[in-house]
C-alpha atoms as a PDB file:
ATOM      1  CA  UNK A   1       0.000   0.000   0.000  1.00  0.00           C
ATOM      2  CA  UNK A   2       3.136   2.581   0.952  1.00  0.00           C
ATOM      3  CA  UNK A   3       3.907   1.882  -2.514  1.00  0.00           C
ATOM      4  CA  UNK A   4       0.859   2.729  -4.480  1.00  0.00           C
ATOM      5  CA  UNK A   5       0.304   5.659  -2.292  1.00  0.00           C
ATOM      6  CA  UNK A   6       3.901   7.104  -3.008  1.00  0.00           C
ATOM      7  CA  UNK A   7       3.419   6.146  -6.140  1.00  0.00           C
ATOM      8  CA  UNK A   8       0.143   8.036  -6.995  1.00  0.00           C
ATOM      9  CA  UNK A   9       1.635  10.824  -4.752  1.00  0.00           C
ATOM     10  CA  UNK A  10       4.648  11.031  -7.388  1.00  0.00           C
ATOM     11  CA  UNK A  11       3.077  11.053 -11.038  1.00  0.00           C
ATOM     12  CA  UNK A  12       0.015  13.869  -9.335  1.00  0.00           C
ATOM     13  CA  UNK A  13       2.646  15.841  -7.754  1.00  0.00           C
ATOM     14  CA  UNK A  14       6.199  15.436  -9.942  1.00  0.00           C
ATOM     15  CA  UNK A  15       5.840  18.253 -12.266  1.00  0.00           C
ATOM     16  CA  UNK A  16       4.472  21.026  -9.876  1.00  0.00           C
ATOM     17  CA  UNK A  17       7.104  20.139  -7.075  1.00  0.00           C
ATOM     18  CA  UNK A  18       9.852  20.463  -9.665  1.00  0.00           C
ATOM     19  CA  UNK A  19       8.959  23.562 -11.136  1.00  0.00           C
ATOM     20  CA  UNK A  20       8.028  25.622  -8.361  1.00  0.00           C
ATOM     21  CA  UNK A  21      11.501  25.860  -7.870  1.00  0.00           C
ATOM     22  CA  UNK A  22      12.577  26.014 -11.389  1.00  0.00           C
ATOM     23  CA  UNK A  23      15.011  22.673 -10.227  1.00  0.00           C
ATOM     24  CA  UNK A  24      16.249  21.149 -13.141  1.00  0.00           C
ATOM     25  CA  UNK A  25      16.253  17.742 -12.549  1.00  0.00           C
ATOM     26  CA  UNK A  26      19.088  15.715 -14.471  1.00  0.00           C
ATOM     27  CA  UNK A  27      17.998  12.280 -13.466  1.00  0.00           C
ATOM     28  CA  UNK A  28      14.559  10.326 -12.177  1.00  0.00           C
ATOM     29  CA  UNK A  29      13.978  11.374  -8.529  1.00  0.00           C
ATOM     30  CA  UNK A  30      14.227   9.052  -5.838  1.00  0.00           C
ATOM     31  CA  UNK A  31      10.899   8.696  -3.780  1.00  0.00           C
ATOM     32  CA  UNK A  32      11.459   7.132  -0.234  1.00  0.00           C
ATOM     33  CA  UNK A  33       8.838   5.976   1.852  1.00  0.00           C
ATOM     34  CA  UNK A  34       8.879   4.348   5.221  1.00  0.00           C
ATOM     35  CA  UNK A  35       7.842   0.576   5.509  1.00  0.00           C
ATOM     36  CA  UNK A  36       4.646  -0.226   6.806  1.00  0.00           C
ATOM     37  CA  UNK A  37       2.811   3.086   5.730  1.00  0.00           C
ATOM     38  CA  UNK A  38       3.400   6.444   4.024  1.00  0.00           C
ATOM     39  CA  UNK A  39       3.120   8.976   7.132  1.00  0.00           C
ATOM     40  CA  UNK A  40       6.174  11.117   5.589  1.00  0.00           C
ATOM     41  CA  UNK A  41       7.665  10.201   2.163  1.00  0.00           C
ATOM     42  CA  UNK A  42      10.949  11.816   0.829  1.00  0.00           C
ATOM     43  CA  UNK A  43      11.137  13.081  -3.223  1.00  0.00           C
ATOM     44  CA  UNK A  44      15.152  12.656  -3.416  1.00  0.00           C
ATOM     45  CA  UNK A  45      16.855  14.460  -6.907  1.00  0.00           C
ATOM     46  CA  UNK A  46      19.803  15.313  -8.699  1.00  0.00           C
ATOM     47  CA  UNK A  47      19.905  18.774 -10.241  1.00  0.00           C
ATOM     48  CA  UNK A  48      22.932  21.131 -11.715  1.00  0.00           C
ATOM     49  CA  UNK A  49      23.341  23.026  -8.606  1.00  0.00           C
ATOM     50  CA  UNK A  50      23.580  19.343  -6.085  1.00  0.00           C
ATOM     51  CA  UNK A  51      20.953  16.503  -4.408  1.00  0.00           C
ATOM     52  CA  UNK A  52      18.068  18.528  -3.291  1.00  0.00           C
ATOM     53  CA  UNK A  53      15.258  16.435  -1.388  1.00  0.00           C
ATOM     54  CA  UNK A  54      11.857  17.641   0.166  1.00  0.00           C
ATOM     55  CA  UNK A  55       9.492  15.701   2.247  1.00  0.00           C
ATOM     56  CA  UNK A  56       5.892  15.034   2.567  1.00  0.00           C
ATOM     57  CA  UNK A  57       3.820  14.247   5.426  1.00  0.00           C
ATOM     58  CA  UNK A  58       0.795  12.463   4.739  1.00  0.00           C
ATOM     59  CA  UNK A  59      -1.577  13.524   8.478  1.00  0.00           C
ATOM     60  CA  UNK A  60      -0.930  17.254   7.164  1.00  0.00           C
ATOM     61  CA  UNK A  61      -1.194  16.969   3.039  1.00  0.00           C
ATOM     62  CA  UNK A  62       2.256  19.347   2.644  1.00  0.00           C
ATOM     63  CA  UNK A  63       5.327  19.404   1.395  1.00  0.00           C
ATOM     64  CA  UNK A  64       8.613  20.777   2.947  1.00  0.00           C
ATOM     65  CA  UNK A  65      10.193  23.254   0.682  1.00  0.00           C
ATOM     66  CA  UNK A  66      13.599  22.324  -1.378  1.00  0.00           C
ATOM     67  CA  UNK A  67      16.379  21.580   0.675  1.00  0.00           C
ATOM     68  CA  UNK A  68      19.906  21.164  -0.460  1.00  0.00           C
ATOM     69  CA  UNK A  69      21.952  17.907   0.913  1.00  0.00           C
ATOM     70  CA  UNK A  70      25.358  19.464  -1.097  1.00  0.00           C
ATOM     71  CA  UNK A  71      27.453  17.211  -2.823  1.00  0.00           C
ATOM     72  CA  UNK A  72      27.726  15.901  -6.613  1.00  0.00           C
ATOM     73  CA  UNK A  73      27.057  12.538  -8.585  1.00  0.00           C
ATOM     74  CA  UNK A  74      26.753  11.860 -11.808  1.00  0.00           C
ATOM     75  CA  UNK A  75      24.150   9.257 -11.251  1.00  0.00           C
ATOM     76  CA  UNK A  76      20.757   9.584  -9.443  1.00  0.00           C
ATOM     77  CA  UNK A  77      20.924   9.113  -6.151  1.00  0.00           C
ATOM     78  CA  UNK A  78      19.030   6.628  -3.581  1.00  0.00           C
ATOM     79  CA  UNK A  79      17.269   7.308  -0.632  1.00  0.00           C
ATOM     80  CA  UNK A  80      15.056   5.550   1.616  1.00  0.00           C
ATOM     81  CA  UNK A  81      13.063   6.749   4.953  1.00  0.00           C
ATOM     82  CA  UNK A  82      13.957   4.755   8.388  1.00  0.00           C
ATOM     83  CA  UNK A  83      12.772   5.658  11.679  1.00  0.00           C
ATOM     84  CA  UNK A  84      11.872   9.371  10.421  1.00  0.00           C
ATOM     85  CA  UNK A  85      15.160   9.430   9.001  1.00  0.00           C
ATOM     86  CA  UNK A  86      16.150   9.938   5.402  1.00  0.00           C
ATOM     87  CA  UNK A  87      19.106   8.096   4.074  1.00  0.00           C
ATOM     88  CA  UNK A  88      20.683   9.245   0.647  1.00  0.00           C
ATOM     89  CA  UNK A  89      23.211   7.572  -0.917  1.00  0.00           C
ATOM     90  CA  UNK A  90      25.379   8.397  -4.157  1.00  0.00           C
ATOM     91  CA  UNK A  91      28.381   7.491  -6.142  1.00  0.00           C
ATOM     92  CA  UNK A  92      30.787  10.230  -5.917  1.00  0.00           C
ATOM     93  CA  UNK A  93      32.870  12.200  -8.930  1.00  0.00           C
ATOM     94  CA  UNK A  94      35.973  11.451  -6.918  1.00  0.00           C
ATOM     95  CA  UNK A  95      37.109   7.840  -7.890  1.00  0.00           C
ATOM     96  CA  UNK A  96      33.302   6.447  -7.551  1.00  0.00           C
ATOM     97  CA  UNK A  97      33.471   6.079  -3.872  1.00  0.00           C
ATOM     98  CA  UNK A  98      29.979   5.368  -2.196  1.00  0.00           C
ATOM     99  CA  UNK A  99      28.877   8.595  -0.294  1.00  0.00           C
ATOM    100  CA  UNK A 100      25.731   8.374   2.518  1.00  0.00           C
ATOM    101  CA  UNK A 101      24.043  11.293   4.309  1.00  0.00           C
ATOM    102  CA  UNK A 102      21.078  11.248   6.700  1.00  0.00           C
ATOM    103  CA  UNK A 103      18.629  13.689   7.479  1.00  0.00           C
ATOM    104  CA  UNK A 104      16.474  13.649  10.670  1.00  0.00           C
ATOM    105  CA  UNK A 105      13.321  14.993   8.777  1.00  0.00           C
ATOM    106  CA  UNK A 106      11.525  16.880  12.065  1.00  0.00           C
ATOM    107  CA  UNK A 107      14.458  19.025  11.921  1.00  0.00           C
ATOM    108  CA  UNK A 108      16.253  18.656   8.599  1.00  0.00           C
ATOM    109  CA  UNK A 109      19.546  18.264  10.799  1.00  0.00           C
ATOM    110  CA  UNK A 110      21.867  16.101   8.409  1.00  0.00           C
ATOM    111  CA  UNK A 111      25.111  13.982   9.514  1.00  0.00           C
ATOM    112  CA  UNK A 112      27.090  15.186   6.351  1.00  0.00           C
ATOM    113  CA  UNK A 113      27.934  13.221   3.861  1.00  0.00           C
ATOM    114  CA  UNK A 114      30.144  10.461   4.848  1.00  0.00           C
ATOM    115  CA  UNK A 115      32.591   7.651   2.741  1.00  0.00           C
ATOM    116  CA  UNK A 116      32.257   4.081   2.438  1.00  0.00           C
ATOM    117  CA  UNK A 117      34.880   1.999   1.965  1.00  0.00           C
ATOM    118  CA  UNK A 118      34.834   0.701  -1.492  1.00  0.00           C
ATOM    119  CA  UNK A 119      33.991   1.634  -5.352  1.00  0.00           C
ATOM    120  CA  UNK A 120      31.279   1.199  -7.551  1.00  0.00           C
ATOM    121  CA  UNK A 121      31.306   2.018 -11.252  1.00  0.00           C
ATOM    122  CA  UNK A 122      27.482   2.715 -10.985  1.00  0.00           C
ATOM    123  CA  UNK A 123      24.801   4.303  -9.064  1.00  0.00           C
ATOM    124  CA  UNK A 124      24.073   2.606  -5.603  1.00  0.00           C
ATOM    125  CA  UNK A 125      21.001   1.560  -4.558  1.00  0.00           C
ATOM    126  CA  UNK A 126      19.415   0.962  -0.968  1.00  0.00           C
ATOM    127  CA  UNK A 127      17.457  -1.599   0.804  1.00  0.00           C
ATOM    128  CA  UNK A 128      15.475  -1.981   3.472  1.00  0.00           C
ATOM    129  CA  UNK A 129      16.610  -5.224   5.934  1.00  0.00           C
END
């Protein structure tokens, strides 16, 4: 159900959340949504300028303005919402290390992005366990 509902919440909403802020978006965004039900979902994208995300919360029907996470990929990056957390991951322009950033989305405090040990020649993606 989290699915269809972030889902339906993407294709009505995409265009209008993008453009408000004249965000040109290079890649497909990244929608997160918690498991077991949709009370906030995250829109995650990559545009010119860096990873933007804004959030939605479902008991109030509104979404946060843009917010910038900083950093660059050239891929799309991956996010995914955990215990009102939202966890971004990328492939970074330096060497394609693995970069991750969270955001505590009451109050949009991040943790920076971080390195992981390792490579990838390709945009990482993120899974809930």
């Amino acid at each position: 159900m989290a699915i269809t509902f972030a889902s339906s919440i993407l294709s009505l909403l995409y265009p209008k959340v993008l453009t408000k802020r004249n965000l040109e978006v290079l890649y497909e965004p990244w929608l997160a949504s918690p498991y077991g039900g949709p009370e906030t979902i995250a829109l995650v994208v990559r545009g010119y300028t860096g990873i933007f995300y804004r959030s939605y919360d479902a008991s109030s029907g509104t979404w946060s303005g843009w917010i910038a996470l900083g950093g660059m990929t050239p891929d799309a990056p991956s996010a995914e919402v955990c215990n009102g957390r939202l966890y971004v991951a990328v492939r970074g322009t330096n060497g394609d290390q693995i970069w991750v950033n969270s955001v505590d989305l009451s109050t949009s405090e991040q943790s920076g992005w971080e390195p992981l040990d390792g490579n990838t020649p390709s945009a990482p993606a993120m899974a809930r366990g």
